[in-house]
C-alpha atoms as a PDB file:
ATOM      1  CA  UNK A   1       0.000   0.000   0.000  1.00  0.00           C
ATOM      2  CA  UNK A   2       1.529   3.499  -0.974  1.00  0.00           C
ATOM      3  CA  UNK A   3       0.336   6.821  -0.098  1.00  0.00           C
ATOM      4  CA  UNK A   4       0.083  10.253  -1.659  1.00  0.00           C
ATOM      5  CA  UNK A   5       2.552  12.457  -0.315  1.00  0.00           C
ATOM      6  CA  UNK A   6      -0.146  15.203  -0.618  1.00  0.00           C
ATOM      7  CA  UNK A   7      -2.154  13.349   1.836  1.00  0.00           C
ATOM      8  CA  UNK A   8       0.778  13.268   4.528  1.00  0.00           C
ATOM      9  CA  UNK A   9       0.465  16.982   5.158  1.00  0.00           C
ATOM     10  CA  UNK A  10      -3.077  18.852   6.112  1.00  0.00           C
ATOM     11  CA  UNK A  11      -5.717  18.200   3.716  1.00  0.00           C
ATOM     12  CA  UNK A  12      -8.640  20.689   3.412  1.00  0.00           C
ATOM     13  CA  UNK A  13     -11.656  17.580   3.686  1.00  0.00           C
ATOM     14  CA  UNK A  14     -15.382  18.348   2.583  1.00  0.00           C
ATOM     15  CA  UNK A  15     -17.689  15.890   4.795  1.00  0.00           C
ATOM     16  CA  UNK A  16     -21.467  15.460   2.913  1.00  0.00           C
ATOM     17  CA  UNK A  17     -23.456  14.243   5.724  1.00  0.00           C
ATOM     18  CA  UNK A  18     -21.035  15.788   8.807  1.00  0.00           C
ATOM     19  CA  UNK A  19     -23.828  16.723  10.947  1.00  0.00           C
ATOM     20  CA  UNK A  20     -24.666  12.593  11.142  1.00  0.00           C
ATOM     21  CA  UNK A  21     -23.869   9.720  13.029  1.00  0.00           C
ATOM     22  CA  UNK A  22     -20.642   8.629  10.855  1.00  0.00           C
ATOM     23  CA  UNK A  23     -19.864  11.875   9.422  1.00  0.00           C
ATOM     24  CA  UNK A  24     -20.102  13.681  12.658  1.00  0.00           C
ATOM     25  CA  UNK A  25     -17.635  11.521  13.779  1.00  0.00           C
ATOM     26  CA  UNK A  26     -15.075  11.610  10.817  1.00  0.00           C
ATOM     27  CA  UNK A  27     -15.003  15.120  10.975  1.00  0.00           C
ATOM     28  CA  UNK A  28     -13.797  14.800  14.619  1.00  0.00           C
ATOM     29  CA  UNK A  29     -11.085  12.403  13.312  1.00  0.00           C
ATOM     30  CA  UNK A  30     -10.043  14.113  10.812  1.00  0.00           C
ATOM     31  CA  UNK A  31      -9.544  16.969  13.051  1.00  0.00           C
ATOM     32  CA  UNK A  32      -7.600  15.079  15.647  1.00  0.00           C
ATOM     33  CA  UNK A  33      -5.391  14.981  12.033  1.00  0.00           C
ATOM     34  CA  UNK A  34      -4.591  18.375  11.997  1.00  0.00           C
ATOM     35  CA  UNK A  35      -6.806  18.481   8.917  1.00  0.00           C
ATOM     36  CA  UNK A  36      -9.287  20.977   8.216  1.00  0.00           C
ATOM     37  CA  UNK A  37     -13.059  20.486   7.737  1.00  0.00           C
ATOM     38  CA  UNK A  38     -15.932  21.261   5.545  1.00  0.00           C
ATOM     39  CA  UNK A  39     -19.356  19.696   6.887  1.00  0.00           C
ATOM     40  CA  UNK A  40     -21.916  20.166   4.407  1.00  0.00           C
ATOM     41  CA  UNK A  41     -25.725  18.599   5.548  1.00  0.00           C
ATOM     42  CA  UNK A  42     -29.557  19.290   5.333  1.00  0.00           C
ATOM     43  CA  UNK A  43     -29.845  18.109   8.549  1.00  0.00           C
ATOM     44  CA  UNK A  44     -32.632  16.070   7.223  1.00  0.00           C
ATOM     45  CA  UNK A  45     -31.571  13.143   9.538  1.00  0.00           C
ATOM     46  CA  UNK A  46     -28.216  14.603  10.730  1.00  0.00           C
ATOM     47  CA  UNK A  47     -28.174  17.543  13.896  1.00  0.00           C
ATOM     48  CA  UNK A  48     -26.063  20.218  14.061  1.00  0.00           C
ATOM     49  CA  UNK A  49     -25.434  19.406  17.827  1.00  0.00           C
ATOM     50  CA  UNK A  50     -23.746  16.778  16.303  1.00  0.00           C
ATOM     51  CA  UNK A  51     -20.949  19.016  15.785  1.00  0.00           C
ATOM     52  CA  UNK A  52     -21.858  22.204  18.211  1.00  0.00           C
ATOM     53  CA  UNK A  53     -18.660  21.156  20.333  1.00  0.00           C
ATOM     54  CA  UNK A  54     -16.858  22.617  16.801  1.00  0.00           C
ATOM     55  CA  UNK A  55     -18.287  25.740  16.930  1.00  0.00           C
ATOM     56  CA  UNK A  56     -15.666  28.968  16.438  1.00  0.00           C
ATOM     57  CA  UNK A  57     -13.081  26.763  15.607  1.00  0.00           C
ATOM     58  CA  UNK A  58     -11.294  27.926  12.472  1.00  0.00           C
ATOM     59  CA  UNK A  59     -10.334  25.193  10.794  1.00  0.00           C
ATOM     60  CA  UNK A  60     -14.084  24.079  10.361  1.00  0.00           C
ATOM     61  CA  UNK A  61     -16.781  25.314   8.115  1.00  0.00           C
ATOM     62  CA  UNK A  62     -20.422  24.360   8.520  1.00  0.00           C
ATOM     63  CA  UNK A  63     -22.577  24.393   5.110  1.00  0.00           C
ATOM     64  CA  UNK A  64     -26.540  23.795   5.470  1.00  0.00           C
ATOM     65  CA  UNK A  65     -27.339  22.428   1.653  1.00  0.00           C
ATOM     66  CA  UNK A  66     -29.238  19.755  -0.008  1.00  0.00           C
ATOM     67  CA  UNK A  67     -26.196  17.981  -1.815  1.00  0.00           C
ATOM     68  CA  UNK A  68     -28.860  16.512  -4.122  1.00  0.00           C
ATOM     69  CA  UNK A  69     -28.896  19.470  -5.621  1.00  0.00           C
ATOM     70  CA  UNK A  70     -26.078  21.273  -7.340  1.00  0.00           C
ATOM     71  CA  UNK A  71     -23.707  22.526  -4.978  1.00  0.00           C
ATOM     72  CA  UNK A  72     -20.192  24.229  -4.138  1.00  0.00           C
ATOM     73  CA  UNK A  73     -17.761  25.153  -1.947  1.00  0.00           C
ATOM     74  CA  UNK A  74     -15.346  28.222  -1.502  1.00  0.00           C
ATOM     75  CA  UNK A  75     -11.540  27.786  -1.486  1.00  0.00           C
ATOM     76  CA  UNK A  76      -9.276  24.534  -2.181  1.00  0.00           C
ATOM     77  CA  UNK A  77     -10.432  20.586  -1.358  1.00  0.00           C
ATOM     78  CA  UNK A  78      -8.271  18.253  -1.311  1.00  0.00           C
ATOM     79  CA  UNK A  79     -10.828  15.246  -0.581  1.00  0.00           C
ATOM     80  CA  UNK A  80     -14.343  14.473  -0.751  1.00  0.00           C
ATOM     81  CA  UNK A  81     -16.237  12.172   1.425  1.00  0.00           C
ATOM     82  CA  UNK A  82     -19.707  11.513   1.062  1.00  0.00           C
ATOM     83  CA  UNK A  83     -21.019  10.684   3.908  1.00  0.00           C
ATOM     84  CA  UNK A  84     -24.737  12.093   3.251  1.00  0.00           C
ATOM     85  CA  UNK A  85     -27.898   9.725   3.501  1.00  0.00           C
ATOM     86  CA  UNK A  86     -30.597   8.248   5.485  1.00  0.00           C
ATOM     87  CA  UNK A  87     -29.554   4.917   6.637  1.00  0.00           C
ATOM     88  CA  UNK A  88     -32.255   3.774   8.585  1.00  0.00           C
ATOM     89  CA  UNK A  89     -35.379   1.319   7.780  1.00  0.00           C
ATOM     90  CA  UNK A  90     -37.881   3.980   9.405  1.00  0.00           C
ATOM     91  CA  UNK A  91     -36.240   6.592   6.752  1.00  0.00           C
ATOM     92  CA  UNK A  92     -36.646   4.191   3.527  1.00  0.00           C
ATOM     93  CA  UNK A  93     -40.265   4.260   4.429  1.00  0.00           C
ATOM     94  CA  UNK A  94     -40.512   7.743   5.180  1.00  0.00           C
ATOM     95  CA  UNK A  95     -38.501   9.880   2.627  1.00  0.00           C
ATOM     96  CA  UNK A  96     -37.812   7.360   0.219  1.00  0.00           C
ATOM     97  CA  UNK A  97     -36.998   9.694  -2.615  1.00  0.00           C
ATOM     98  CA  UNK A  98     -34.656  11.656  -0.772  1.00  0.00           C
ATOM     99  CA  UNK A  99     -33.010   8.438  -0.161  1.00  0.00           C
ATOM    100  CA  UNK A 100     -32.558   7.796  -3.618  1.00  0.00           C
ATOM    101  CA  UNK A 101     -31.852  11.350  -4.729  1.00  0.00           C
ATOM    102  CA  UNK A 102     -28.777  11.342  -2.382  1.00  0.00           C
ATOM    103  CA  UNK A 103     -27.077   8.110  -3.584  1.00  0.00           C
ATOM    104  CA  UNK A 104     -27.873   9.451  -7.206  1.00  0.00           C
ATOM    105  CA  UNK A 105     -27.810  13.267  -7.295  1.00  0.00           C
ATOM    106  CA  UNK A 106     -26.166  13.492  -4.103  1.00  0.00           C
ATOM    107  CA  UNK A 107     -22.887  11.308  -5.298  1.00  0.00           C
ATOM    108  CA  UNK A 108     -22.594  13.003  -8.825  1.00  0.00           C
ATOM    109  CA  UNK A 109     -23.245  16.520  -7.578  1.00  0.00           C
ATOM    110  CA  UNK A 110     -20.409  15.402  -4.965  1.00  0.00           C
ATOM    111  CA  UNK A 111     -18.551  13.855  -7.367  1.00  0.00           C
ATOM    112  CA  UNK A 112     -18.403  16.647  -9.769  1.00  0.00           C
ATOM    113  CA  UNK A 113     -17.373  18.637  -6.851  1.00  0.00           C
ATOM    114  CA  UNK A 114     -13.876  16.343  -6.612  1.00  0.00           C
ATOM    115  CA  UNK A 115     -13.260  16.827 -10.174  1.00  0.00           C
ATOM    116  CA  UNK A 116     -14.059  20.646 -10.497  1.00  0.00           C
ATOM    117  CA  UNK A 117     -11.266  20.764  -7.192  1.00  0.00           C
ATOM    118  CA  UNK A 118      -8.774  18.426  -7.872  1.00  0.00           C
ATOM    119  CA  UNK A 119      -9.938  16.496  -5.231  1.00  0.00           C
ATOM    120  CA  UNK A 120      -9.899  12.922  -4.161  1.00  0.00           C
ATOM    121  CA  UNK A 121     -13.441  10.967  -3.209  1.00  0.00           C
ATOM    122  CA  UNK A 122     -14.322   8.441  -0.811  1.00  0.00           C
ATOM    123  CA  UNK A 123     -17.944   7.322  -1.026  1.00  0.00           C
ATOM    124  CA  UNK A 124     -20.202   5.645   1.924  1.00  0.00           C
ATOM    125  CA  UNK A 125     -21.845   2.582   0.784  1.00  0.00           C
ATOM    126  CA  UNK A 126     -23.291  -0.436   2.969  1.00  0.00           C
ATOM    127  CA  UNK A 127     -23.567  -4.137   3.211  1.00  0.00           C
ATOM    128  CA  UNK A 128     -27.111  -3.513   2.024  1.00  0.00           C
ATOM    129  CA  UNK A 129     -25.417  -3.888  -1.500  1.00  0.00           C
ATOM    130  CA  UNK A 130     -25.434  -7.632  -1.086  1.00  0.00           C
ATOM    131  CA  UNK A 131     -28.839  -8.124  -0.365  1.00  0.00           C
ATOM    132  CA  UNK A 132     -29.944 -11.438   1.410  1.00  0.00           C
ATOM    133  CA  UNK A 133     -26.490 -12.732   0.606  1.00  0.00           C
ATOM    134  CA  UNK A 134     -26.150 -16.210  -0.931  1.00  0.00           C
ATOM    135  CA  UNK A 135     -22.570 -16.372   0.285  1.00  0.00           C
ATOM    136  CA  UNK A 136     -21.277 -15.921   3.747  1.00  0.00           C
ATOM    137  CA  UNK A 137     -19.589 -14.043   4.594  1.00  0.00           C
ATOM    138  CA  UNK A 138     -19.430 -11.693   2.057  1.00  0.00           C
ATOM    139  CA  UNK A 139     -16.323 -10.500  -0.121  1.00  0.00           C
ATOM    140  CA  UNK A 140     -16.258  -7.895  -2.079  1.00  0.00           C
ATOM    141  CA  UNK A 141     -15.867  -9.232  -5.443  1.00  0.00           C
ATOM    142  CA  UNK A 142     -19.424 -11.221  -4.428  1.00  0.00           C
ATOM    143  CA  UNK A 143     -22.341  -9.308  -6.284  1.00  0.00           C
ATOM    144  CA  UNK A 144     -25.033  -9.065  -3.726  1.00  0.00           C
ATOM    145  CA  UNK A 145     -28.520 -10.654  -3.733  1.00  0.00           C
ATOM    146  CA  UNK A 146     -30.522  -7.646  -4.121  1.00  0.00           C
ATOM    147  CA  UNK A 147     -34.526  -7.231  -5.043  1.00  0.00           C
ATOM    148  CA  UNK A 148     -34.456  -4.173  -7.055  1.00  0.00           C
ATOM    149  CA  UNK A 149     -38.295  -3.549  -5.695  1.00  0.00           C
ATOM    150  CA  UNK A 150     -38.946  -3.829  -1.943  1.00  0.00           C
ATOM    151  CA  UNK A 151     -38.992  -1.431   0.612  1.00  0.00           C
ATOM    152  CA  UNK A 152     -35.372  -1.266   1.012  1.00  0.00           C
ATOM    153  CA  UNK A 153     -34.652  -0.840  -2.404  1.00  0.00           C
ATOM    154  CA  UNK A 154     -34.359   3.153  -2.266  1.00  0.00           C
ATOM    155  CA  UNK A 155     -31.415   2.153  -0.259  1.00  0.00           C
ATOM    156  CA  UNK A 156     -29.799  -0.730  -1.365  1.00  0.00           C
ATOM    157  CA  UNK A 157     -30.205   0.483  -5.231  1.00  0.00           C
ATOM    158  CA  UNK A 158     -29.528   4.319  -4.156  1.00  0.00           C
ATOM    159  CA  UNK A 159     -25.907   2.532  -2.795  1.00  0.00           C
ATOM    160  CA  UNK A 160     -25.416  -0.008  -5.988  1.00  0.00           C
ATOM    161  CA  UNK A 161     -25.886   3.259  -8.251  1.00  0.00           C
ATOM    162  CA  UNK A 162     -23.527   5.801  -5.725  1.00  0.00           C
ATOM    163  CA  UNK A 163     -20.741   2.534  -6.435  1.00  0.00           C
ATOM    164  CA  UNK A 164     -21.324   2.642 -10.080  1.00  0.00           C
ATOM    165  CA  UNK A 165     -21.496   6.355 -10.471  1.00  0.00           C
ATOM    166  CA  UNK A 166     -17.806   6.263  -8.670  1.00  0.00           C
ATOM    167  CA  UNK A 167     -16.092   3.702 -10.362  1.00  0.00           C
ATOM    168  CA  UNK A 168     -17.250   5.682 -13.499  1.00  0.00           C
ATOM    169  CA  UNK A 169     -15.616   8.698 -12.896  1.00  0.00           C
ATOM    170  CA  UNK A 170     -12.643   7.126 -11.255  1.00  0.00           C
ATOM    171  CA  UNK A 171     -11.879   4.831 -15.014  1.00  0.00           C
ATOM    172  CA  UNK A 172     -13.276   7.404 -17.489  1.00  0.00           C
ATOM    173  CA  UNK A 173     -12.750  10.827 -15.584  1.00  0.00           C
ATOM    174  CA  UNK A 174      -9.183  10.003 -13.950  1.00  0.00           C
ATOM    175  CA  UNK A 175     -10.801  11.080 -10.252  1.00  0.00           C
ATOM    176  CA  UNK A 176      -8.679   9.047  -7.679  1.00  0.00           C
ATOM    177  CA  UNK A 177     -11.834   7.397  -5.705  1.00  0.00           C
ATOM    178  CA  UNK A 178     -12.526   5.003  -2.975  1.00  0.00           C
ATOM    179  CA  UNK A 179     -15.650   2.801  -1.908  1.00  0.00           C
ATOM    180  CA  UNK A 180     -16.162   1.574   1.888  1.00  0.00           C
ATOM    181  CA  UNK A 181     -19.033  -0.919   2.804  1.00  0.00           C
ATOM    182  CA  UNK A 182     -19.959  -0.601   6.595  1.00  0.00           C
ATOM    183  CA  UNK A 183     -21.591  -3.522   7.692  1.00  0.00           C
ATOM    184  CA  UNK A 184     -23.717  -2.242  11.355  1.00  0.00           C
ATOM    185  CA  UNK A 185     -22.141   0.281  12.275  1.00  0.00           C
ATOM    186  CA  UNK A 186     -23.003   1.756  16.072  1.00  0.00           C
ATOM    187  CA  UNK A 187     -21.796   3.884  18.876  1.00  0.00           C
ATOM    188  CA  UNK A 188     -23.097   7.621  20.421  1.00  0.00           C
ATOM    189  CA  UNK A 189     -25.024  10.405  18.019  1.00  0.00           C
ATOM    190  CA  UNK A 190     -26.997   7.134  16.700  1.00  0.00           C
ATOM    191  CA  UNK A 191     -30.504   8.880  16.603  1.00  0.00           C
ATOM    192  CA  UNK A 192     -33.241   7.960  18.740  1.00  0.00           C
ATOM    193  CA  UNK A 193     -35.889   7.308  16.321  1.00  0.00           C
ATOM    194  CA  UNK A 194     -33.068   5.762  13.798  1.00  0.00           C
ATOM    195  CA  UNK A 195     -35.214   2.893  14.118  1.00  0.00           C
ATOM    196  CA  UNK A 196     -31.819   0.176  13.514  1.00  0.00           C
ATOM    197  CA  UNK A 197     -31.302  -2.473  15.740  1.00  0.00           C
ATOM    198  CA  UNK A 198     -28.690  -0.995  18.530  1.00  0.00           C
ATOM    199  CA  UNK A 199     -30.718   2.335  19.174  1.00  0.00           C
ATOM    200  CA  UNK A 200     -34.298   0.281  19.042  1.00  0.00           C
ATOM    201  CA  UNK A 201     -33.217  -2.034  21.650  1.00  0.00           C
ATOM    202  CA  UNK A 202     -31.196   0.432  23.867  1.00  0.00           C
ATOM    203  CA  UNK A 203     -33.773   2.624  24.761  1.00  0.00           C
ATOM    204  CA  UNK A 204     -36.376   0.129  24.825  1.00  0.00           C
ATOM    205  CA  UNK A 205     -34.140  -1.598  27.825  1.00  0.00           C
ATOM    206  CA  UNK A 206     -33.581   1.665  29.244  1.00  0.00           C
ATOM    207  CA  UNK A 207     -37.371   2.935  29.165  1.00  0.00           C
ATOM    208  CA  UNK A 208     -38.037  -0.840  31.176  1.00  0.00           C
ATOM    209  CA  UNK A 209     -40.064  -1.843  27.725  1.00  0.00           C
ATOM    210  CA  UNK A 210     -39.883  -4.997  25.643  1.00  0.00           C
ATOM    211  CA  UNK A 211     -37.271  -5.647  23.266  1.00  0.00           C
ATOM    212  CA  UNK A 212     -39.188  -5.977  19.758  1.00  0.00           C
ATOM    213  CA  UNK A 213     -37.329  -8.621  17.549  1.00  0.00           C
ATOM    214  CA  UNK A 214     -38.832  -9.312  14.097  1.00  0.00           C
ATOM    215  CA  UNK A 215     -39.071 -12.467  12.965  1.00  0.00           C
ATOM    216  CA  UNK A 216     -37.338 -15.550  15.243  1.00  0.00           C
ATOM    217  CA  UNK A 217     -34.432 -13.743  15.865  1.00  0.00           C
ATOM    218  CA  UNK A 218     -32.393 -15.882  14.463  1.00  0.00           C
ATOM    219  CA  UNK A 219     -30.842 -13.469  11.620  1.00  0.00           C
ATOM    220  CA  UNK A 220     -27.540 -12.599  12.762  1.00  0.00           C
ATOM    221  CA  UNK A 221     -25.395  -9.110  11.857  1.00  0.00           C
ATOM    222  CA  UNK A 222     -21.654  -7.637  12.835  1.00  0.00           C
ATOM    223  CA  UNK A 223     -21.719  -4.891  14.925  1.00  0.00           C
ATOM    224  CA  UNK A 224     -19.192  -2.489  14.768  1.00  0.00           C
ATOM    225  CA  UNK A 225     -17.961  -0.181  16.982  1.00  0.00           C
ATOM    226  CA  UNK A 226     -17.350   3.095  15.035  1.00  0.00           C
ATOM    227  CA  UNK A 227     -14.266   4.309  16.607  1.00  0.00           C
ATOM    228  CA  UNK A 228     -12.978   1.138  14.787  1.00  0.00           C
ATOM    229  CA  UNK A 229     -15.021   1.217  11.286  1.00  0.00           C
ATOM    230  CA  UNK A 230     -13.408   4.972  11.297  1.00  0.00           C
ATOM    231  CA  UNK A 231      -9.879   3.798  11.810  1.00  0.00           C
ATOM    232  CA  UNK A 232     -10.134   1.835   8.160  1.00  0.00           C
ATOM    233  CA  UNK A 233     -11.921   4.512   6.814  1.00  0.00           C
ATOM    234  CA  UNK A 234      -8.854   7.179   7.385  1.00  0.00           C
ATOM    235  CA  UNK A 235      -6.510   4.375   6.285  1.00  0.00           C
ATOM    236  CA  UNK A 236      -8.202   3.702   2.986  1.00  0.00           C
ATOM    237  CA  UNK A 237      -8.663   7.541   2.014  1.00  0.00           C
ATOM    238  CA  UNK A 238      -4.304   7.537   3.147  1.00  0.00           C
ATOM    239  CA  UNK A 239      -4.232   4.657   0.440  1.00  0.00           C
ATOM    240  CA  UNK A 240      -3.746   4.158  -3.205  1.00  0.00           C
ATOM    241  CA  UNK A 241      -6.959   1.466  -2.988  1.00  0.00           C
ATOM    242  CA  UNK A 242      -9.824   2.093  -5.199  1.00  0.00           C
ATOM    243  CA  UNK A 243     -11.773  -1.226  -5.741  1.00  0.00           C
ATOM    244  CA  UNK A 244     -14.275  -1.366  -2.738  1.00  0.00           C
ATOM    245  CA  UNK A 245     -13.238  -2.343   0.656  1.00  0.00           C
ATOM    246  CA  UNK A 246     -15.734  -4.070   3.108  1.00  0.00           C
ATOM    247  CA  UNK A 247     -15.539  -2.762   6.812  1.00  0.00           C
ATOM    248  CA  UNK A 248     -17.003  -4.597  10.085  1.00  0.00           C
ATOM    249  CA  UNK A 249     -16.101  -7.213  12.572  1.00  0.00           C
ATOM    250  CA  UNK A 250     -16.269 -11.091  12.395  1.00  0.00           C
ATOM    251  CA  UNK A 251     -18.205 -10.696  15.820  1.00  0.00           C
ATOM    252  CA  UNK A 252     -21.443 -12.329  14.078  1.00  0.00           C
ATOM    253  CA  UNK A 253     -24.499 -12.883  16.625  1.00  0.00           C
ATOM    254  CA  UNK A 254     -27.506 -13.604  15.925  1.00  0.00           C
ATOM    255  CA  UNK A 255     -30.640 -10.402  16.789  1.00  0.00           C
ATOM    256  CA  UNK A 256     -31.818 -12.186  19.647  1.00  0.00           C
ATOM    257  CA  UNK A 257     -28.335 -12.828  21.070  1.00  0.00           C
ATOM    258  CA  UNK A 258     -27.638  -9.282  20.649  1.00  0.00           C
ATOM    259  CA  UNK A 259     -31.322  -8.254  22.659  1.00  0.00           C
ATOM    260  CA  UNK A 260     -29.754 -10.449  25.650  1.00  0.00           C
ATOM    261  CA  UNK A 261     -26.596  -8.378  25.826  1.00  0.00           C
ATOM    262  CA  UNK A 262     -28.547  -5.151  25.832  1.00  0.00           C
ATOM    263  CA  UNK A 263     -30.216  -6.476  28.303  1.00  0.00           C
ATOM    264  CA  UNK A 264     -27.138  -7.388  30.098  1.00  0.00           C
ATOM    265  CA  UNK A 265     -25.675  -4.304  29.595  1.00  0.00           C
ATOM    266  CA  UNK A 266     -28.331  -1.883  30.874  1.00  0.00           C
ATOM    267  CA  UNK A 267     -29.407  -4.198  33.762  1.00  0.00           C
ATOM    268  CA  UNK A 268     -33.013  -4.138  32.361  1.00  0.00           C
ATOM    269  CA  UNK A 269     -35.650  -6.155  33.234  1.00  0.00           C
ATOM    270  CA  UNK A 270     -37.539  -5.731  29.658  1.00  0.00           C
ATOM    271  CA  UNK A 271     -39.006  -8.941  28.234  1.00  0.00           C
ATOM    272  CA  UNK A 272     -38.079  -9.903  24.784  1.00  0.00           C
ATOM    273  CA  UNK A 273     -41.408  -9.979  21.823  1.00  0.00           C
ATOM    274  CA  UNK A 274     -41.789 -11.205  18.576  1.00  0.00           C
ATOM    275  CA  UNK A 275     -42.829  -9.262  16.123  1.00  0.00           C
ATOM    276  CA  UNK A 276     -43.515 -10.702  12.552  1.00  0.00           C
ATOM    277  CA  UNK A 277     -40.505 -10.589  10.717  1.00  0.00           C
ATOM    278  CA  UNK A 278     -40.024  -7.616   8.041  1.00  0.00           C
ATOM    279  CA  UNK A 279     -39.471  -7.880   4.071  1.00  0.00           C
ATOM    280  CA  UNK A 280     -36.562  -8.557   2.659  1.00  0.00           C
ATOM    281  CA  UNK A 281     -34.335  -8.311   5.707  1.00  0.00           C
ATOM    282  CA  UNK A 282     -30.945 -10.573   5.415  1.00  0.00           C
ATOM    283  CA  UNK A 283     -30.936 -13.618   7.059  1.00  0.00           C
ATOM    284  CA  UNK A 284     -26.806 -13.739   7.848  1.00  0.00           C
ATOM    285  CA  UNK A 285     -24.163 -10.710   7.589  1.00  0.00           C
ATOM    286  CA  UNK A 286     -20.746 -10.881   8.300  1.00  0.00           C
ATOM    287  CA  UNK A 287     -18.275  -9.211   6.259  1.00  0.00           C
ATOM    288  CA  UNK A 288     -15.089 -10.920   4.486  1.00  0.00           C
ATOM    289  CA  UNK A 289     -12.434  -8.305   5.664  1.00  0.00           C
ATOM    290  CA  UNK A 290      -9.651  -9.797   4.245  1.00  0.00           C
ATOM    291  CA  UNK A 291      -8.863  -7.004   2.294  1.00  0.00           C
ATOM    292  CA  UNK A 292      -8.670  -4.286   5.471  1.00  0.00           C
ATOM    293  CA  UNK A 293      -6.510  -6.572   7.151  1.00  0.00           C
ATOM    294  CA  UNK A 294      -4.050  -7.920   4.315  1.00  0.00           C
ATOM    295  CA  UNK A 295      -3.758  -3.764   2.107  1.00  0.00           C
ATOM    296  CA  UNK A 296      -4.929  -1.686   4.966  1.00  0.00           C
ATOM    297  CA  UNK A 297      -3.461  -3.400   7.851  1.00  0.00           C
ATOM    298  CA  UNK A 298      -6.562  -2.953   9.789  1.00  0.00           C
ATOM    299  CA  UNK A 299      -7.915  -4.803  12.989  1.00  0.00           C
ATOM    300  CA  UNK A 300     -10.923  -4.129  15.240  1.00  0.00           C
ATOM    301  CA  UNK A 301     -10.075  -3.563  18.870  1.00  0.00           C
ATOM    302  CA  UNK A 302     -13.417  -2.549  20.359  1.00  0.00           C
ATOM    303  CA  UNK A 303     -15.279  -5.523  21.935  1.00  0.00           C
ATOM    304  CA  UNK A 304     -19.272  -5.684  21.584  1.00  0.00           C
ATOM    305  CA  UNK A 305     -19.816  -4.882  25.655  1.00  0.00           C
ATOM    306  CA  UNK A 306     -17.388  -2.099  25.620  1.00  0.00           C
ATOM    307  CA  UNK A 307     -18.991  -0.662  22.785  1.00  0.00           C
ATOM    308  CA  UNK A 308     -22.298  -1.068  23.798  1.00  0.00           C
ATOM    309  CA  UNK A 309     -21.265   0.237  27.286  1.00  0.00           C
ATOM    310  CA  UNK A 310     -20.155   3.740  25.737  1.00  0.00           C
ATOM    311  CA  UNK A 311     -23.080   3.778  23.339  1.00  0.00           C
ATOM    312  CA  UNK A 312     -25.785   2.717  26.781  1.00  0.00           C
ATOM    313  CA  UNK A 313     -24.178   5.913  28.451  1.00  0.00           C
ATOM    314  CA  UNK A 314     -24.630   8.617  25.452  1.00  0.00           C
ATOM    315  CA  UNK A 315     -28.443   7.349  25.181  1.00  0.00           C
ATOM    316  CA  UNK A 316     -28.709   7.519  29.241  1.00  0.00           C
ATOM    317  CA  UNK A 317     -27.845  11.504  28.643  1.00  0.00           C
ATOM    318  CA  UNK A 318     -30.038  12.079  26.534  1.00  0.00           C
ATOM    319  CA  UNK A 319     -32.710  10.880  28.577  1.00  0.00           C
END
């Protein structure tokens, strides 16, 4: 793995999506860099208290657009990440076209941004671009099991078409770009209505009510911790990578086993319901990180109860 010599000194970084859960928090890394920041939301699902603790500082710049619509940005970029989307079941349902419009719209307009500055381009996508996988766990050169029309489509295709859209300009437009796949990725400024797994069962074990699991719970996922998933992220946009790179742990459990260490964790007393389980939602994910570990030389240190002991106290805050 090489690096850009460019990329060893302060970069000027444009975040779509800082304001949110991920973004939010690679701002803060990139900070910690000595880089400087450009965080560029709608808040449509992102908060600017997200990022109030960056207030007055002069190295950052806060930008309140819609980057599904034609945008800019004053002075020199050196990188591009887009960050910006909805990422949660409850939002698929609720906004779906503003779902798609930002992994269309939002990753050309972004896109174009990168080429109009000279500026490198790391893109967000998700597990969600396998689909029910067929093949566990899943590499990256496997091509997903995706229904083009159920109710996670908006995201899953929204994703497939954000990948496609930057591999094109990366072979026909020269723009040095990067892909990462997060597969479940938790920890504080997780929203309380996101409506995923971790923040569902958190504060139902907190507020003392049942823990809803869809389906028989069998249906495992990876969750990782995002000081982690963050880690890989910095190293890949430091690389000279460009073919996607999957990012998660191989600490697979199964939805119900992951209700019983909430429950562990908080000390609650909540019972665990069934609910009937929801379309299209993937039996197994685990991710095939082979390619973090061998190019990036990236490991996971964060175990599930001390992340999910950090991620209890931020929701116990905001209570």
């Amino acid at each position: 793995m090489s690096k850009d010599s460019r990329l060893e000194r302060n970069m000027r970084v444009v975040v779509t999506g800082g304001a949110g859960f991920l973004g939010s928090h690679l701002s803060d890394l990139l900070l910690s860099k000595g880089h400087e920041v450009v965080i560029v939301d709608n808040v449509i699902t992102g908060a600017w208290k997200n990022v109030a603790h960056l207030d007055g500082r002069k190295d950052v710049v806060k930008i309140e657009q819609d980057v599904s619509l034609p945008f800019d940005v004053d002075g020199p970029v050196d990188f591009v990440a887009h960050f910006a989307s909805p990422a949660s079941p409850v939002d698929f349902q609720k906004i779906p076209f503003d779902v798609l419009r930002v992994g269309s719209h939002g990753t050309e307009n972004s896109l174009n941004l990168a080429e109009r500055k000279g500026a490198k381009f790391i893109v967000a996508s998700t597990s969600e671009v396998y689909g029910d996988p067929e093949v566990h766990p899943q590499p990256e050169s496997y091509w997903g099991n995706v229904n083009p029309n159920g109710i996670r489509a908006v995201y899953d295709e929204g994703k497939r078409f954000a990948e496609a859209m930057t591999m094109a300009y990366h072979r026909f437009k020269g723009i040095d770009t990067k892909i990462i796949r997060f597969f479940n990725t938790y920890g504080p400024r997780m929203r309380l209505d996101d409506g995923r797994v971790v923040p569902n069962f958190v504060n139902q074990a907190l507020r003392g009510e049942p823990l809803t699991v869809y389906g028989d719970g069998s249906q495992t996922r990876s969750f990782g911790y995002y000081g982690d998933i963050l880690d890989c992220v910095y190293r890949l946009m430091m690389s000279d990578l460009n073919d996607p790179v999957n990012i998660g742990t191989q600490e697979e459990r199964t939805i119900l086993e992951f209700a019983q260490a909430v429950l562990a964790a908080t000390g609650s007393s909540s019972e665990i319901v069934f609910m009937p389980a929801t379309a299209d939602d993937p039996k197994q994910r685990r991710p095939d990180t082979t390619r973090a570990r061998t190019l990036l030389g990236w490991e996971p240190t964060t175990s599930l109860d001390e992340g999910l002991k950090h991620t209890i106290e931020y929701f116990k805050n905001l209570a």
